[in-house]
Protein backbone atom coordinates (compact mmCIF):
# COMPACT_ATOMS: atom_id res chain seq x y z
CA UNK A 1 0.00 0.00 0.00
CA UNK A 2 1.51 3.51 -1.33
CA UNK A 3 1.75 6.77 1.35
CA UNK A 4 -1.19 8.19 -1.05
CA UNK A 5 -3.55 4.87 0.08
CA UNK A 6 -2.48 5.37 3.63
CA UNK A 7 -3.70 8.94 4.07
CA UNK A 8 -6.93 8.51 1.86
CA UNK A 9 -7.74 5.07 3.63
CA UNK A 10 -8.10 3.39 6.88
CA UNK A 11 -6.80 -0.02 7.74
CA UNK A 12 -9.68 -1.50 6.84
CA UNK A 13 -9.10 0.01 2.99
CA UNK A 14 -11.90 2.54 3.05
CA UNK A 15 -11.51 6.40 3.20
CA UNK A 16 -11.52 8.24 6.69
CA UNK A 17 -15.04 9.15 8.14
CA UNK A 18 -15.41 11.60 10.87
CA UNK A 19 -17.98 9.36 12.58
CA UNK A 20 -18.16 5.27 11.97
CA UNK A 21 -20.70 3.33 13.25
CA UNK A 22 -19.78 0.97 16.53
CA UNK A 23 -21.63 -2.05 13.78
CA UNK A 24 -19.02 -0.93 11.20
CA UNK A 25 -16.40 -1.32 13.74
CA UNK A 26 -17.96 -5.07 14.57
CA UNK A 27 -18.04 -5.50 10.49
CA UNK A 28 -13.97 -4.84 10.08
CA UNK A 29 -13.06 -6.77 12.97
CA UNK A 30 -14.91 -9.46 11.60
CA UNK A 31 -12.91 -9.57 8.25
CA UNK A 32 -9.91 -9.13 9.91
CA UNK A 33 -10.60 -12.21 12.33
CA UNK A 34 -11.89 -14.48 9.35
CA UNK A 35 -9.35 -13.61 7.54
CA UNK A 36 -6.60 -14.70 9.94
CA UNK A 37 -8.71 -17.63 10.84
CA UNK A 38 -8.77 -18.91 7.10
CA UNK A 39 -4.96 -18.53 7.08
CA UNK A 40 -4.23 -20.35 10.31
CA UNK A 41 -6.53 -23.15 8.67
CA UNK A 42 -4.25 -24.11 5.89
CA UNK A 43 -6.07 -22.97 2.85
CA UNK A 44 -9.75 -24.26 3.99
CA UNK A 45 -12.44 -23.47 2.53
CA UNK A 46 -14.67 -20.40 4.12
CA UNK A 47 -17.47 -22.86 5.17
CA UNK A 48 -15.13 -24.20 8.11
CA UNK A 49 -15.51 -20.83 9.76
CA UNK A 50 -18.25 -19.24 11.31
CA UNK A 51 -20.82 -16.96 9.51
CA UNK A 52 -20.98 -13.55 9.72
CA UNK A 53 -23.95 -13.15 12.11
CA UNK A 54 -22.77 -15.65 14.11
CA UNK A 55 -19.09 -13.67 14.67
CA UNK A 56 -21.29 -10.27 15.47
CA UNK A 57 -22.94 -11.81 18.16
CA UNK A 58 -19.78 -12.97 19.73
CA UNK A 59 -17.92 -9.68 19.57
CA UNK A 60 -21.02 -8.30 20.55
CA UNK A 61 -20.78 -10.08 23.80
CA UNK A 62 -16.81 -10.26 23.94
CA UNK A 63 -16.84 -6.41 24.24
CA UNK A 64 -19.87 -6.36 26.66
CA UNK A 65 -17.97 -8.31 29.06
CA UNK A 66 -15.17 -6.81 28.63
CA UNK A 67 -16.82 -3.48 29.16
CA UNK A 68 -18.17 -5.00 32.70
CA UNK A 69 -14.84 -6.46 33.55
CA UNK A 70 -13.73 -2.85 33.44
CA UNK A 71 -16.51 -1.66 35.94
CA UNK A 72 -15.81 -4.38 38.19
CA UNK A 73 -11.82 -3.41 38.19
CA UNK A 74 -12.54 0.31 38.60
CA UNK A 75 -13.89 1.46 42.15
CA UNK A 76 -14.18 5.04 43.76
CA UNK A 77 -13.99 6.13 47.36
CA UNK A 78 -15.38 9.23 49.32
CA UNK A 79 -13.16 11.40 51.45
CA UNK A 80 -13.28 9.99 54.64
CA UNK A 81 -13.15 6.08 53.31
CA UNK A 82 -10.02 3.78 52.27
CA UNK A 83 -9.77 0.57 51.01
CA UNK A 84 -7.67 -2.65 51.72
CA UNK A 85 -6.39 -4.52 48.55
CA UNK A 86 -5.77 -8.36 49.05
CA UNK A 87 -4.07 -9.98 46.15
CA UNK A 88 -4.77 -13.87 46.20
CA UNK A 89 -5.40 -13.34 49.47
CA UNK A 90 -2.25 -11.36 50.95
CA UNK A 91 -1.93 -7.59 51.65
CA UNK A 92 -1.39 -5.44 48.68
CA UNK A 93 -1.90 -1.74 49.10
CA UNK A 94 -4.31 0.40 50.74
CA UNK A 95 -5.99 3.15 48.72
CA UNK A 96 -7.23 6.40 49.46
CA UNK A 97 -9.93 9.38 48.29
CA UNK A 98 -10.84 8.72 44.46
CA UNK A 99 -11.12 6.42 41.86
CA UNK A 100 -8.69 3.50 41.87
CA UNK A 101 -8.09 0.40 40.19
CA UNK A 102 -8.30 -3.38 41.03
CA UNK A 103 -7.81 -6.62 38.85
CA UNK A 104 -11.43 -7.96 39.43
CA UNK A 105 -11.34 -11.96 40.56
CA UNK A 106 -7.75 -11.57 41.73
CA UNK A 107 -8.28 -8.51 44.23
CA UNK A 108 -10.35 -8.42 47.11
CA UNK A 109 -11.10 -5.01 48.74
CA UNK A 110 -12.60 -3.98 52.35
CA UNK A 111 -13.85 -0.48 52.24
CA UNK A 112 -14.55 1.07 55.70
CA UNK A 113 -15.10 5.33 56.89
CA UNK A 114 -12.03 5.70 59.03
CA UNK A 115 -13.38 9.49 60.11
CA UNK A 116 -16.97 7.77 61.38
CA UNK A 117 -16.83 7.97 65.14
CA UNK A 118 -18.62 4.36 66.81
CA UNK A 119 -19.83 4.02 69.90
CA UNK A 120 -19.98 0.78 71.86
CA UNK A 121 -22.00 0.57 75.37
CA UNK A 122 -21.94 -2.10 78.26
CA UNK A 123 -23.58 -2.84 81.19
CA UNK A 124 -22.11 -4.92 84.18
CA UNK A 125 -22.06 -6.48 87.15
CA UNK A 126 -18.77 -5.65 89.16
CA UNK A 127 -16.93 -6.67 92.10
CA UNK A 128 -15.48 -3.83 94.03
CA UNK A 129 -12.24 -3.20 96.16
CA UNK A 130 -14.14 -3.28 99.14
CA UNK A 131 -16.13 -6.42 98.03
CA UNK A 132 -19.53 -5.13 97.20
CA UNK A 133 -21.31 -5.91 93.81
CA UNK A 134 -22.41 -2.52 91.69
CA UNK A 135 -23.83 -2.27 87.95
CA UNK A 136 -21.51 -0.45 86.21
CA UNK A 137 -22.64 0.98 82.10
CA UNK A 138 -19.77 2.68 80.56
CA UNK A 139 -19.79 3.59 76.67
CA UNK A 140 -17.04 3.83 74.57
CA UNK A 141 -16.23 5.93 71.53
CA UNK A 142 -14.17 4.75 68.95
CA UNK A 143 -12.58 4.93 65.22
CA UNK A 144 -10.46 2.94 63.18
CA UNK A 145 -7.05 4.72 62.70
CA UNK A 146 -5.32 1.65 61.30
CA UNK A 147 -7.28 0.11 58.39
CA UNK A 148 -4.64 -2.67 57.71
CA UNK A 149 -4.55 -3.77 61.40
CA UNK A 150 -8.55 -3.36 61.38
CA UNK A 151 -9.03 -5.69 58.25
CA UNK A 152 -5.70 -8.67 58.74
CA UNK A 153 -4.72 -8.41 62.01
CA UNK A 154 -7.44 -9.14 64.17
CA UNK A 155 -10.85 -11.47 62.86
CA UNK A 156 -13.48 -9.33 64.90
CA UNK A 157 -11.79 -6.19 65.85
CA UNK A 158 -15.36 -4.60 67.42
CA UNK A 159 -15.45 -7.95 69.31
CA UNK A 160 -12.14 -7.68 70.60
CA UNK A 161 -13.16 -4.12 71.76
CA UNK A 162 -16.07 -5.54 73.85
CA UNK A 163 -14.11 -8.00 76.00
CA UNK A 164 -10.81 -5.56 76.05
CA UNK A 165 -14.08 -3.12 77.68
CA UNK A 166 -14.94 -5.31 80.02
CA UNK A 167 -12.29 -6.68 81.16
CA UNK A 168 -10.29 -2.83 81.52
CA UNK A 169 -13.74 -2.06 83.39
CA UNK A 170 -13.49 -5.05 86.38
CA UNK A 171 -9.67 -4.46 86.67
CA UNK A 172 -9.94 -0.18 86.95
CA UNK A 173 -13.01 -0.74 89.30
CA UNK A 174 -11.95 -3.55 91.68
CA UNK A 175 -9.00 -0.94 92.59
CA UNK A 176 -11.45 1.18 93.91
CA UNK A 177 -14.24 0.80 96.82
CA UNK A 178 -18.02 1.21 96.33
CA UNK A 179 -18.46 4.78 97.74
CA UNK A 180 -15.88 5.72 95.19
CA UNK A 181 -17.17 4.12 92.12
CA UNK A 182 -20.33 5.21 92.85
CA UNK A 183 -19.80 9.27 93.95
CA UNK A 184 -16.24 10.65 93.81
CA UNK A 185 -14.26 8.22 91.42
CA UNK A 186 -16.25 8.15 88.06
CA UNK A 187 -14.59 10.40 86.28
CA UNK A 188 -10.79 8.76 87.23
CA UNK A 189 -12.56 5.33 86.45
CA UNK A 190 -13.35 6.48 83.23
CA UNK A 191 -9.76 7.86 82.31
CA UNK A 192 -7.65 4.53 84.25
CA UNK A 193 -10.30 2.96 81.89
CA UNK A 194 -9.79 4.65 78.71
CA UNK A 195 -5.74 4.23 79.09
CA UNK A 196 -5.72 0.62 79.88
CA UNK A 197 -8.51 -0.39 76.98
CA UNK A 198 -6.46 1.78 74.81
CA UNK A 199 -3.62 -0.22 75.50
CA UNK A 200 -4.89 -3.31 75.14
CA UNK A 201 -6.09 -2.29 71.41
CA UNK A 202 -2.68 -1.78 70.92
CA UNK A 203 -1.63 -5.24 72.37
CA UNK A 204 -4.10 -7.19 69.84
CA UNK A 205 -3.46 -4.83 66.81
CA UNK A 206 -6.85 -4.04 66.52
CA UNK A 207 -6.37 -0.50 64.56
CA UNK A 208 -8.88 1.35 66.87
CA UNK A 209 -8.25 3.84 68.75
CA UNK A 210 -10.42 4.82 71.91
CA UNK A 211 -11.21 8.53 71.95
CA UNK A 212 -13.50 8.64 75.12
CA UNK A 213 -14.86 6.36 77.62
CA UNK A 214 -17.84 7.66 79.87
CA UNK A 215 -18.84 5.91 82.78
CA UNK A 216 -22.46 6.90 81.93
CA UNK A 217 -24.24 5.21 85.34
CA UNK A 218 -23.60 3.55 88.59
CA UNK A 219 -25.89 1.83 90.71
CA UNK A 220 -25.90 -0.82 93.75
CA UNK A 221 -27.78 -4.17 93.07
CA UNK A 222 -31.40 -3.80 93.02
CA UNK A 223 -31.59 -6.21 96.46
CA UNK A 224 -29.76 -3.27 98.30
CA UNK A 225 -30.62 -0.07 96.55
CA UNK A 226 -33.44 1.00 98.72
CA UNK A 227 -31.13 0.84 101.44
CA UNK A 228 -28.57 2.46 99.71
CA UNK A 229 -30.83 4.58 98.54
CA UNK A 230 -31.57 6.05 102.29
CA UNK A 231 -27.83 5.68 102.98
CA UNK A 232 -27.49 8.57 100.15
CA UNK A 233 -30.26 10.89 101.49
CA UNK A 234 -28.83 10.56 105.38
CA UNK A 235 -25.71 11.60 103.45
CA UNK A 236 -27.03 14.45 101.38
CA UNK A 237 -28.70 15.46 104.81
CA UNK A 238 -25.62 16.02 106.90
CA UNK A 239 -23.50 17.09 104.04
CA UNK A 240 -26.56 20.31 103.90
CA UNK A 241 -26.89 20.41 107.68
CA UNK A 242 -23.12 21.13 107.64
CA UNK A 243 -23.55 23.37 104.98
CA UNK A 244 -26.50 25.13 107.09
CA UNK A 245 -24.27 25.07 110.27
CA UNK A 246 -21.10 26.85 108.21
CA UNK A 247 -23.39 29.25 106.93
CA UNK A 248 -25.14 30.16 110.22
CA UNK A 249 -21.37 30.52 111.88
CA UNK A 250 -19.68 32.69 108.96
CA UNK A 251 -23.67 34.86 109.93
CA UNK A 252 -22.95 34.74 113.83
CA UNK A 253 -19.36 35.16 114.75
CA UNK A 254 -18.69 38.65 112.99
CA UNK A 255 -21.83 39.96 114.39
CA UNK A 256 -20.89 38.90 118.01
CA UNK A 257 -17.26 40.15 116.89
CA UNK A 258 -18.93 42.83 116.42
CA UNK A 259 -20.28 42.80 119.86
CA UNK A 260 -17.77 42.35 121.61
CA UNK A 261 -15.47 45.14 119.56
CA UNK A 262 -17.77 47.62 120.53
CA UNK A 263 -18.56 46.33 124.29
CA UNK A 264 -14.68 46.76 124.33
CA UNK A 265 -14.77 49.86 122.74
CA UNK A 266 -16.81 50.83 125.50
CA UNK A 267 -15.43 49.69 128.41
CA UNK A 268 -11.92 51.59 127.16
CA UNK A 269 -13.97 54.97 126.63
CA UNK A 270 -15.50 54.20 130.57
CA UNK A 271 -12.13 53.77 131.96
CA UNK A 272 -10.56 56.97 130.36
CA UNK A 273 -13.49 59.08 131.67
CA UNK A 274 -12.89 57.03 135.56
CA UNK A 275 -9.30 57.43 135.16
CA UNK A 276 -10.10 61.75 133.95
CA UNK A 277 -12.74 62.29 136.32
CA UNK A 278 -9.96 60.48 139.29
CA UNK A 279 -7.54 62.82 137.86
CA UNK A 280 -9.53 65.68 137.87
CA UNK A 281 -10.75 65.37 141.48
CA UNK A 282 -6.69 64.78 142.40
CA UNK A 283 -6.52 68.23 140.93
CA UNK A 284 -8.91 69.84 142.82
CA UNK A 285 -8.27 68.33 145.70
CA UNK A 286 -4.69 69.20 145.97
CA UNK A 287 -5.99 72.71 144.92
CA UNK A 288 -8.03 73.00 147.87
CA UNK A 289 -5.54 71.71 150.22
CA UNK A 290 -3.63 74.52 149.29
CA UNK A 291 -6.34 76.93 149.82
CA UNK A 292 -6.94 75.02 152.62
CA UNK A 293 -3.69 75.79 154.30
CA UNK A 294 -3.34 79.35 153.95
CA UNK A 295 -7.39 80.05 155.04
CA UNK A 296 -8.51 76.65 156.78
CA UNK A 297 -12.00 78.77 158.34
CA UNK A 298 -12.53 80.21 154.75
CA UNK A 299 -11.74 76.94 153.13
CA UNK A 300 -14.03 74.86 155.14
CA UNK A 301 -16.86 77.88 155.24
CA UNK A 302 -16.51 77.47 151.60
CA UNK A 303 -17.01 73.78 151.22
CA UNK A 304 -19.68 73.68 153.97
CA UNK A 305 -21.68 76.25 151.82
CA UNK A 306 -21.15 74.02 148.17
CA UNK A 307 -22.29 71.33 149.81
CA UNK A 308 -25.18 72.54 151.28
CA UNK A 309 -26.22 74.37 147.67
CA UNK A 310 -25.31 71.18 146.03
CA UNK A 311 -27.60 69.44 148.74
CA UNK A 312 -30.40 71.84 148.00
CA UNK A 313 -30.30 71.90 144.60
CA UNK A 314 -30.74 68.46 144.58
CA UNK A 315 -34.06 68.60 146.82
CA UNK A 316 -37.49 69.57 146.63
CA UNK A 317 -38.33 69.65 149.83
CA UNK A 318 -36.65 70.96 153.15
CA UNK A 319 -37.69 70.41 156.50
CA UNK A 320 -37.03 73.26 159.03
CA UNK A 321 -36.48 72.70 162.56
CA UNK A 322 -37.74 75.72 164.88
CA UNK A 323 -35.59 76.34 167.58
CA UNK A 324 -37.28 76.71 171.00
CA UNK A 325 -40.43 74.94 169.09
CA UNK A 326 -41.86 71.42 168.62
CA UNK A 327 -42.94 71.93 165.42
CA UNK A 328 -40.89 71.93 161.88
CA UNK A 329 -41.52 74.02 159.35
CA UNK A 330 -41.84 72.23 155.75
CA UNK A 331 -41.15 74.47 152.48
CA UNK A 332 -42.56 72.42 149.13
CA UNK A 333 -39.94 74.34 146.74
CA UNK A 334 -41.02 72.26 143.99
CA UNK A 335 -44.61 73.62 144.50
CA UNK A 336 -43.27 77.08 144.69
CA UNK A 337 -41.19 77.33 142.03
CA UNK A 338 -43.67 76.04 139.65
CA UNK A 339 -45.93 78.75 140.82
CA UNK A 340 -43.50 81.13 140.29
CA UNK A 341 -43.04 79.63 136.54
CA UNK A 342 -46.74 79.96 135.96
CA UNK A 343 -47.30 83.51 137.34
CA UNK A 344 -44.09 84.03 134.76
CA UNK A 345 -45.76 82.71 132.11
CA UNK A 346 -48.85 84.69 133.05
């Protein structure tokens, strides 16, 4: 075949088309195979072979499996999934995000979402430090962060996760008495809990890894939780009388503080008034002694007379005695000075 053939024709020795049917296609391939069957048979005759129709039908169906071969061998994963390839049965690569490929009947693949967060919840019946029984439920959240561990390593990872729970959950709490597991200790349960299931995970090469354990509830049996039940509420009782007492004292003691402060307060002021007023009378005293010896008469005419004013001043009534008479003479000043106030007022 010249260059000119070559550029007018295709290989099937017709000119180019811009669009050819997919039955042309079918038609050429045919000629092509019955011609190279014919010349693989020696020089046979054309009836040995198979008729046209029949060929069609088999090309027909050679490139419709062959078109669902190809679907089976190409796969695609979301963001947050990978895959696990297992060629005749051993580990062959792990795939990620996309589409990927896989020789269909030769590959198996595991697909699993390695950003889904799974919980897992238990309930059981524990024996604690202190030997008393107490229903423990703790849940567990979990992903897979190894998918090659996850799928080879272990048969039934999430099964694996259930006893490693358990068992992590009757060691943590059989360190610790009842009155702890059931008030104080939950939250340090839960965290002895989450370390030791975490590395037990590890130990089996599970691929998960815990990312929180809760212990969600903690009761006594049900044959002794009434009676723990009132051993609670005498708790809760003296724990808020306590609270009532505390409250009543931090009320009290400043305000008799308080008290007392100013009682002392007082009692200082009372003494420095004694201890003036003493002071004072030493003063006078030692003024009038002086007076006293330079003019005893006048001195002692002089206190005679301030006593008897301070006397009188004080009273409201005097009693006179007459000499040379058995009678005494009685002046009411109160009643005369009020009569002198209201003939004032008048």
């Amino acid at each position: 075949m010249n260059s000119d053939n070559q550029n007018d024709q295709d290989p099937w020795g017709r000119k180019n088309q811009d669009d050819i049917s997919f039955d042309d296609l079918i038609k050429k391939f045919s000629v092509m195979f019955s011609k190279q069957t014919s010349s693989g048979s020696n020089g046979s005759s054309g009836n040995n072979g198979m008729s046209f129709p029949t060929k069609k039908t088999f090309l027909y169906g050679f490139f419709g499996l062959l078109v669902i071969y190809a679907s089976m061998c190409v796969y695609q994963l979301d963001s947050p999934e990978r895959a696990v390839i297992l060629r005749f049965g051993e580990y062959h690569e792990e795939t990620g995000e996309g589409l990927n490929f896989m020789i269909a009947g030769v590959d198996e693949k595991y697909v699993e979402n390695v950003a889904l967060t799974r919980r897992y919840s238990q309930t059981a019946n524990m024996l604690t430090k202190d030997e008393n029984l107490v229903d423990v439920t703790v849940s567990v959240q979990y992903r897979i962060k190894n998918l090659k561990d996850f799928v080879l390593s272990v048969k039934d990872p999430e099964s694996s996760l259930r006893e490693a729970t358990e068992s992590s959950l009757r060691h943590v709490v059989g360190d610790n008495t009842l009155e702890e597991t059931l008030t104080t200790g939950r939250e340090t349960i839960a965290q002895d809990v989450d370390a030791r299931l975490q590395s037990y995970l590890d130990l089996y090469q599970t691929g998960l890894v815990v990312q929180q354990v809760n212990i969600e509830k903690t009761d006594p049996p049900s044959a002794v939780k009434a009676s723990f039940d009132d051993v609670v509420a005498a708790r809760e009782d003296k724990v808020k009388l306590q609270n009532e007492a505390e409250r009543y004292g931090l009320s009290i003691v400043p305000e008799a503080r308080g008290r007392a402060f100013a009682r002392i307060q007082a009692a200082e002021a009372y003494r420095e008034e004694v201890v003036a007023n003493a002071e004072g009378e030493v003063a006078r005293f030692d003024k009038l002694l002086f007076e006293y010896q330079k003019a005893p008469k006048v001195t002692r005419d002089r206190l005679y007379l301030d006593a008897m004013q301070t006397l009188y001043s004080n009273s409201t009534k005097i009693m006179v005695d007459v000499e040379g008479g058995n009678n005494l003479m009685y002046l009411p000043i109160d009643k005369i000075i009020e009569q002198n106030r209201s003939q004032e007022d008048d």
